[in-house]
Protein backbone atom coordinates (compact mmCIF):
# COMPACT_ATOMS: atom_id res chain seq x y z
CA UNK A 1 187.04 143.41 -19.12
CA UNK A 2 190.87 142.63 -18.52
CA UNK A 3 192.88 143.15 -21.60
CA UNK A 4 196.32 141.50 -22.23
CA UNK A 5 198.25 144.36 -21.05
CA UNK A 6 197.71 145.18 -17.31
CA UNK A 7 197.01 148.82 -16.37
CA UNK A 8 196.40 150.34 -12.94
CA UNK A 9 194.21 153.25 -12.74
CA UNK A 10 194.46 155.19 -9.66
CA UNK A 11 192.44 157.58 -7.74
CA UNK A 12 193.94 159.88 -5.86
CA UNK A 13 192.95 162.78 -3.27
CA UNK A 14 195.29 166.01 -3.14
CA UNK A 15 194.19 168.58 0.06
CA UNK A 16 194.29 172.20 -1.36
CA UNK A 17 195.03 174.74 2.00
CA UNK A 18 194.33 177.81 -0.08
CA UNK A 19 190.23 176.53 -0.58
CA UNK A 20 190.22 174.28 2.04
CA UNK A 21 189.23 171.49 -0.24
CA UNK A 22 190.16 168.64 -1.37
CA UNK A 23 190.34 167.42 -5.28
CA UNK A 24 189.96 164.11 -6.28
CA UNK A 25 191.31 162.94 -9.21
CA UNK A 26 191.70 159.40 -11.70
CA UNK A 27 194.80 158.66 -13.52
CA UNK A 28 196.69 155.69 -15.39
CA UNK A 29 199.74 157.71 -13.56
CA UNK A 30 202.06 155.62 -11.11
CA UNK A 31 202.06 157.77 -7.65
CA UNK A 32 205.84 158.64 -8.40
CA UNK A 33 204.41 160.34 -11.80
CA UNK A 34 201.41 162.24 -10.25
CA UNK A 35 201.09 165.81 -9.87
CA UNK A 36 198.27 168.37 -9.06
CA UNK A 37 197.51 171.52 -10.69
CA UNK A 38 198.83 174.01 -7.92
CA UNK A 39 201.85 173.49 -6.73
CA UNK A 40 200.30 173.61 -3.18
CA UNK A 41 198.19 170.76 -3.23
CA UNK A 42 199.37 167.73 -1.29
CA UNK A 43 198.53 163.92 -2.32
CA UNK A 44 196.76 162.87 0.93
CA UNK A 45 195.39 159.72 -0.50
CA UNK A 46 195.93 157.14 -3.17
CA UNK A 47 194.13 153.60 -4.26
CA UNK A 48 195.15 151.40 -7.14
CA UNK A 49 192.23 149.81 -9.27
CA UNK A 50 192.87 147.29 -11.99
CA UNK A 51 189.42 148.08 -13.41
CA UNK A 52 188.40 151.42 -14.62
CA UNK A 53 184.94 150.92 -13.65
CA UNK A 54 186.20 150.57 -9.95
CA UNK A 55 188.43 153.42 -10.13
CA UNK A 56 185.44 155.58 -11.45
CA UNK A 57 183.12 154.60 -8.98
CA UNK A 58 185.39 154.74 -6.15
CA UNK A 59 186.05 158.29 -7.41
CA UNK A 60 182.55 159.01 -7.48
CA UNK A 61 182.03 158.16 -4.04
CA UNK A 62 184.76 160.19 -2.79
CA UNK A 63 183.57 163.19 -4.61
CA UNK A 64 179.95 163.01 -2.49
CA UNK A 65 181.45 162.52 0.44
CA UNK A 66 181.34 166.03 2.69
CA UNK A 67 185.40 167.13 3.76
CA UNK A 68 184.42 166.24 7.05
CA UNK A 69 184.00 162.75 5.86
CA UNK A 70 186.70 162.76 3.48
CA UNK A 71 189.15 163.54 6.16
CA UNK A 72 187.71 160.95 8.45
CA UNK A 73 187.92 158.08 5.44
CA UNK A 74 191.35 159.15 4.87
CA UNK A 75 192.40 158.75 8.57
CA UNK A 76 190.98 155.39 8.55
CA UNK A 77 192.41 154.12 4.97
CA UNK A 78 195.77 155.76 5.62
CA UNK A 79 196.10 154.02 8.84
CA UNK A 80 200.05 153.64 10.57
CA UNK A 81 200.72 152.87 6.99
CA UNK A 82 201.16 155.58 5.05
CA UNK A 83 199.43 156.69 1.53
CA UNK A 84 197.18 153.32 1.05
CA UNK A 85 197.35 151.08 -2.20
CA UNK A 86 195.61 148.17 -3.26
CA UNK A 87 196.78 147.97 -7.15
CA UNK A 88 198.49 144.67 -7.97
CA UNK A 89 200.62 146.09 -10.47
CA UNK A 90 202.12 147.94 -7.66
């Protein structure tokens, strides 16, 4: 359901070397505004949503994919082009 006011939630992936993990996470946060918990961690991945049920499930999928995977979907959505996006309010 779109409200009057348009929001973009955003999922985003941060790679933590100390675990050798990644950490997926879902925020109303512009990219330029986003930070991890540990200093350490470095955004490796970003998508815009302009439906939180999209963001959610996107996040959900992210979070049963194995690191393997994860780093092989990243590859692929980061492409030549950088940190991906697909939020209009961009």
């Amino acid at each position: 359901m779109r409200t009057g006011i348009e929001t973009c939630f955003w999922v985003y992936l941060f790679y933590r070397p100390s675990a050798d993990a990644y950490v997926c996470c879902l925020s109303v946060l512009p990219p330029e505004e986003v930070r991890s918990g540990q200093a350490e961690d470095e955004l490796v991945y970003r998508s815009g949503f302009g439906e939180m049920d999209e963001a959610l499930g996107h996040k959900l999928f992210l979070e049963h994919l194995s690191s393997a995977s994860l780093k092989h979907y990243i590859q692929r959505s980061n492409g030549a082009q950088g940190l991906g996006s697909r939020c209009a309010a961009e």
